[in-house]
Protein backbone atom coordinates (compact mmCIF):
# COMPACT_ATOMS: atom_id res chain seq x y z
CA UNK A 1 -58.61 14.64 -1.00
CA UNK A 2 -57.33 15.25 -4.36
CA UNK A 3 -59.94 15.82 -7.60
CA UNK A 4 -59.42 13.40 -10.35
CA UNK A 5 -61.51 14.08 -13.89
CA UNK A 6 -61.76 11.08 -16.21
CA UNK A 7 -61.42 11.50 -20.12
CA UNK A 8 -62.97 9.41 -22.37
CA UNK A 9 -63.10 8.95 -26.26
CA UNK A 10 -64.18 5.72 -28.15
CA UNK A 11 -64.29 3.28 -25.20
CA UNK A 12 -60.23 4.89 -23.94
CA UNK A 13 -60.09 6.03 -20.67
CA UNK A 14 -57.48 8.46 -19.03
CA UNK A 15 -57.11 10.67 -16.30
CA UNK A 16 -55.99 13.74 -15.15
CA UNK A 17 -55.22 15.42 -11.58
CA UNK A 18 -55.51 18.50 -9.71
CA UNK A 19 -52.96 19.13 -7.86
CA UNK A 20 -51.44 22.02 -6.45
CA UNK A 21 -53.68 24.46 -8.31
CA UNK A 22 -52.55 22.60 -11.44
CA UNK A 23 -54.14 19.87 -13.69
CA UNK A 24 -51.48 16.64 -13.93
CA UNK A 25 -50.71 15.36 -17.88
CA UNK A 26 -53.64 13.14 -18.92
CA UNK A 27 -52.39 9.37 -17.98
CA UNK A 28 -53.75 5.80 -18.96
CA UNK A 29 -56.37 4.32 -17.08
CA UNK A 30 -56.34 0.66 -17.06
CA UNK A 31 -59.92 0.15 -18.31
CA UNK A 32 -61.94 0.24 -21.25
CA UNK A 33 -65.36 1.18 -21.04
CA UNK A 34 -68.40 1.79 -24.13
CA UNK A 35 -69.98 4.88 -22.48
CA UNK A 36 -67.67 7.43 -19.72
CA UNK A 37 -67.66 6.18 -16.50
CA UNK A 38 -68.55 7.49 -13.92
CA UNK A 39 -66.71 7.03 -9.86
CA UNK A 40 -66.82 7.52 -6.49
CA UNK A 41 -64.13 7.16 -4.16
CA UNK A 42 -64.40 4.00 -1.85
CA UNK A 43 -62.98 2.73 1.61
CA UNK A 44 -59.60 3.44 2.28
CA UNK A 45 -59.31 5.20 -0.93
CA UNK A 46 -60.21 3.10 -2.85
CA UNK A 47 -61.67 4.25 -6.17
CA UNK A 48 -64.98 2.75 -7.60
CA UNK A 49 -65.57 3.05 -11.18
CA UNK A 50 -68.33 2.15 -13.53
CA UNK A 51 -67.90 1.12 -16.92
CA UNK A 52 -70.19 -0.42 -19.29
CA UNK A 53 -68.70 -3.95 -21.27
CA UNK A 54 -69.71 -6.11 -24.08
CA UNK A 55 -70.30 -9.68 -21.79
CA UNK A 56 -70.96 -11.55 -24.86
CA UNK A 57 -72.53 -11.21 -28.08
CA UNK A 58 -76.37 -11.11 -26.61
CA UNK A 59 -75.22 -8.53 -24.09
CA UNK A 60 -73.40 -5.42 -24.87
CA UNK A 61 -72.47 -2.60 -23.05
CA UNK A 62 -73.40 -4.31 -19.60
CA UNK A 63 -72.95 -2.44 -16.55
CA UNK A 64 -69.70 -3.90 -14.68
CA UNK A 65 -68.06 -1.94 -11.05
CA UNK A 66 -64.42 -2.28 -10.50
CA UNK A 67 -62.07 -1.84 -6.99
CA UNK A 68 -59.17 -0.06 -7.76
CA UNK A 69 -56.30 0.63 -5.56
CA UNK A 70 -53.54 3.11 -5.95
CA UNK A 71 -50.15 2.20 -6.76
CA UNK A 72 -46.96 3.65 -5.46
CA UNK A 73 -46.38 5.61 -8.98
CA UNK A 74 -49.88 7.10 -8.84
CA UNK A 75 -50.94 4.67 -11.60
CA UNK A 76 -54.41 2.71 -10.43
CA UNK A 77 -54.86 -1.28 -10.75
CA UNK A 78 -57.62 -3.21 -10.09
CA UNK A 79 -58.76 -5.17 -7.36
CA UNK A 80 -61.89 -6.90 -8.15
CA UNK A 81 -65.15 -6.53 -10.53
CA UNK A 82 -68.75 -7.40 -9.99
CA UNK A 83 -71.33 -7.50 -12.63
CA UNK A 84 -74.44 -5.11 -11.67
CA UNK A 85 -77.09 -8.14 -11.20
CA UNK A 86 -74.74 -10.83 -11.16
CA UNK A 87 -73.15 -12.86 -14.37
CA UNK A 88 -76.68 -13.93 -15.56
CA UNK A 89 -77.85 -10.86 -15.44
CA UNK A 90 -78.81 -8.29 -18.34
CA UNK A 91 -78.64 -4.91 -16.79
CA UNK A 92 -76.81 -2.39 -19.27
CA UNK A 93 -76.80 0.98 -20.69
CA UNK A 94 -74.37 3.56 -22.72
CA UNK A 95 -74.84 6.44 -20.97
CA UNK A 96 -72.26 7.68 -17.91
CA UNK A 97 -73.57 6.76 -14.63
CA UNK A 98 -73.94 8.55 -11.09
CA UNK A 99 -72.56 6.58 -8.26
CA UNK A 100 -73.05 7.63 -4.64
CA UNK A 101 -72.53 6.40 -1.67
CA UNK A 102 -74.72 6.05 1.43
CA UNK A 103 -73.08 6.76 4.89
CA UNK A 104 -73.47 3.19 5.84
CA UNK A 105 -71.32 2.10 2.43
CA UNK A 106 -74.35 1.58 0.31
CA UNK A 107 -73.76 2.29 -3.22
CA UNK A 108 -76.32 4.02 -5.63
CA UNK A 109 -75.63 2.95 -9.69
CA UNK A 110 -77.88 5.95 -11.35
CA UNK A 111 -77.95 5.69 -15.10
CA UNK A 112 -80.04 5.67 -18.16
CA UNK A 113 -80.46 2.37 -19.74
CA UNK A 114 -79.68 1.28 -23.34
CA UNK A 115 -80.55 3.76 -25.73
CA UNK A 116 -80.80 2.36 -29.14
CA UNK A 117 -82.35 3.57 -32.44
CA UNK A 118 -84.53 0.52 -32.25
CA UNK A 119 -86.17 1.88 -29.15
CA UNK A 120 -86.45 5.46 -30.63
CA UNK A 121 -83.00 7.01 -29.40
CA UNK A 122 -84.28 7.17 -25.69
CA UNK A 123 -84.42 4.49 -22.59
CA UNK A 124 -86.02 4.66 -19.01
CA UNK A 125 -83.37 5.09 -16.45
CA UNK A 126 -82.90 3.31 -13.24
CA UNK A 127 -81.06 3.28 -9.83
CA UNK A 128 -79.23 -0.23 -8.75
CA UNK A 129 -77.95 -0.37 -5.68
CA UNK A 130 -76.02 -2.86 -3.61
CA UNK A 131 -78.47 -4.73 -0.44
CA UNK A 132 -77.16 -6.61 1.99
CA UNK A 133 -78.67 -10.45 0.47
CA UNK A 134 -76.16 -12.24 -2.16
CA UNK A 135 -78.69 -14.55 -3.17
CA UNK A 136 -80.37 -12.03 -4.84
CA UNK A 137 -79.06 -11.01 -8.10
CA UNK A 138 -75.41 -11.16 -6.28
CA UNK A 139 -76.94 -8.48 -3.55
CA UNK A 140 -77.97 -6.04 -6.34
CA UNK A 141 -81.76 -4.71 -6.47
CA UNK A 142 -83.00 -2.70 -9.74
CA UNK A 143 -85.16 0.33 -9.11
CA UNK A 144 -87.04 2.02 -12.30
CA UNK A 145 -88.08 5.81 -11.54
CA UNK A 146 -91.21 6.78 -12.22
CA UNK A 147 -92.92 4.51 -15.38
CA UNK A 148 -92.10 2.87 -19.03
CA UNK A 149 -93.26 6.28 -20.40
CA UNK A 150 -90.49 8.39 -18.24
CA UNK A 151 -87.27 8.63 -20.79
CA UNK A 152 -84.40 10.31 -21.92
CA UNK A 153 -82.02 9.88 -24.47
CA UNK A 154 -79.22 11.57 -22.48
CA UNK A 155 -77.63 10.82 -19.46
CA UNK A 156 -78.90 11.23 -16.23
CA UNK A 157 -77.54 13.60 -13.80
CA UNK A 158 -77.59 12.83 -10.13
CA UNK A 159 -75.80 13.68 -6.97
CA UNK A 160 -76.25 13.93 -3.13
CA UNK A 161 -78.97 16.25 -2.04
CA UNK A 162 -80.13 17.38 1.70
CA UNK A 163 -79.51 13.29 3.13
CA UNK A 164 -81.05 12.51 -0.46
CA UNK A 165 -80.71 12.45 -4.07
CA UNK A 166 -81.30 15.19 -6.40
CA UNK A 167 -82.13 13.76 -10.10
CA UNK A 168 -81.84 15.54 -13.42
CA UNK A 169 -82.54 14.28 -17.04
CA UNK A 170 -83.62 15.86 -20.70
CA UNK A 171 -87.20 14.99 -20.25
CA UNK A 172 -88.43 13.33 -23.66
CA UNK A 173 -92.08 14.37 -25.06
CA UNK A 174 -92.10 13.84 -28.23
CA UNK A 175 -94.32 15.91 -29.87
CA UNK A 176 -94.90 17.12 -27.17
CA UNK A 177 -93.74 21.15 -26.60
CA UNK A 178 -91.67 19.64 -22.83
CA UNK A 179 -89.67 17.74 -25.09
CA UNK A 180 -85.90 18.17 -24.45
CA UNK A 181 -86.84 20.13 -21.17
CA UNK A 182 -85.00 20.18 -18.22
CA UNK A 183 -86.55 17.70 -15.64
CA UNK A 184 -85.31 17.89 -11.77
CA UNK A 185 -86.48 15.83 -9.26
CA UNK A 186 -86.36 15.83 -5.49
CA UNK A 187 -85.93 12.70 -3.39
CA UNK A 188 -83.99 10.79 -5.72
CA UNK A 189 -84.13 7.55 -3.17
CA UNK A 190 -87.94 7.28 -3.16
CA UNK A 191 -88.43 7.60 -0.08
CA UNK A 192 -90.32 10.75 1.37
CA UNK A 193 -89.70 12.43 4.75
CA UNK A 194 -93.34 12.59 6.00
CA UNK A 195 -95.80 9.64 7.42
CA UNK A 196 -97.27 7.74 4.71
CA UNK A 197 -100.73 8.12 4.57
CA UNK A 198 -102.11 6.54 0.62
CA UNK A 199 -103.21 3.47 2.14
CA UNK A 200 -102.47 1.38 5.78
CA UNK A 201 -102.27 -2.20 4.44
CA UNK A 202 -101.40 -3.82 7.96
CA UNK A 203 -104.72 -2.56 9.32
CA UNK A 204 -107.00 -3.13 6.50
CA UNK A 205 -105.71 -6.63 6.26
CA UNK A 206 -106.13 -7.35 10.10
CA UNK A 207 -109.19 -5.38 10.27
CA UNK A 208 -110.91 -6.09 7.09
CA UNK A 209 -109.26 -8.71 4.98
CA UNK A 210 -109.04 -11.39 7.64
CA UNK A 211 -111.70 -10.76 9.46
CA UNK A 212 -113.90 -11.17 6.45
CA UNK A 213 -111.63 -14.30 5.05
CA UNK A 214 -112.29 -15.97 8.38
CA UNK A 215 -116.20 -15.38 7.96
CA UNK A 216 -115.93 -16.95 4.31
CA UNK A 217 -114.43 -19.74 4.87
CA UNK A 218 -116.91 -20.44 7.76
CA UNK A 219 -119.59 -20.22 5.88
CA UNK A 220 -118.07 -22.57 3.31
């Protein structure tokens, strides 16, 4: 119920309050993190936050989601963490993410990936969120929007839209005279709201592909 802003400078976290028309004293937050994070406020008010961590040497900056609970003194600790993708996983980036929440609890990780001069200062960006099977990449799936052409080299912007998303980045062209313009998108989750009408693969397979299959193998 209450608004809490996170500062960041040079992987330090803090926080401030607003509270009673009035902005608290910026306090210590108890985790580190190489880009800002970026939070959402959980069950029971809890408080999700992402932060980005060096795993090891051949991973930096990986994306990593921590519980945290409040304490009695207002401070925060933490509860748990889960690596985005699981421990053997490589998903990262250093640029804030967007996490929302579905109604049913799902959780939406909406971030650019590693941007790096190597890769020309800019990175696709993706959505991760949480599915309901463990056994795959510890119940995390990976999402790129749109193709390997589609990059920024800012963060993404993203928030809830109409029972959607609404997704904003600085569109990179190049050359190009769009470059550095402002690109929104509609229907952040992929998923439209009218019939889907491109292509009807269950009849074309039971109407075309099998019946021509069967015929083939007949004749063989």
């Amino acid at each position: 119920g209450r608004a809490v802003l996170f500062l960041w400078r040079e992987g330090k976290v803090r926080f401030v309050e607003r509270r009673d028309g009035a902005w608290t004293a910026p306090a210590d937050f108890p985790l580190a993190s190489n880009f800002p994070p970026g939070a959402v406020e959980g069950d029971g008010g809890e408080l999700l936050v992402g932060v980005g961590e060096d795993q090891d040497a051949n991973r930096p900056s990986r994306w990593r989601l921590y519980r945290m609970a409040r304490k009695e003194d207002g401070s925060f600790e933490v509860k748990d963490s889960r690596w985005l993708g699981g421990e053997g996983s490589g998903d990262a980036g250093n640029r804030r993410p967007n996490l929302i929440r579905e109604p049913n609890g799902g959780l939406h990780w909406i971030a650019t990936g590693l941007v790096t001069p190597g890769a020309g200062n800019r990175a696709c960006f993706y959505d991760e969120m949480t599915i309901g099977d463990a056994s795959f990449r510890d119940g995390w799936l990976l999402k790129r929007y749109y193709d390997e052409w589609t990059q920024s080299s800012s963060a993404v912007a993203a928030c809830p839209h109409e029972g959607d998303v609404l997704l904003a980045c600085r569109w990179f062209g190049g050359t190009d005279p769009s470059d550095n313009n402002l690109f929104v998108a509609h229907r952040g989750l992929g998923i439209g709201d009218g019939r889907m009408g491109d292509f009807d693969d269950v009849s074309h397979i039971a109407n075309v592909g099998l019946a021509h299959s069967i015929l083939w193998m007949a004749r063989k």
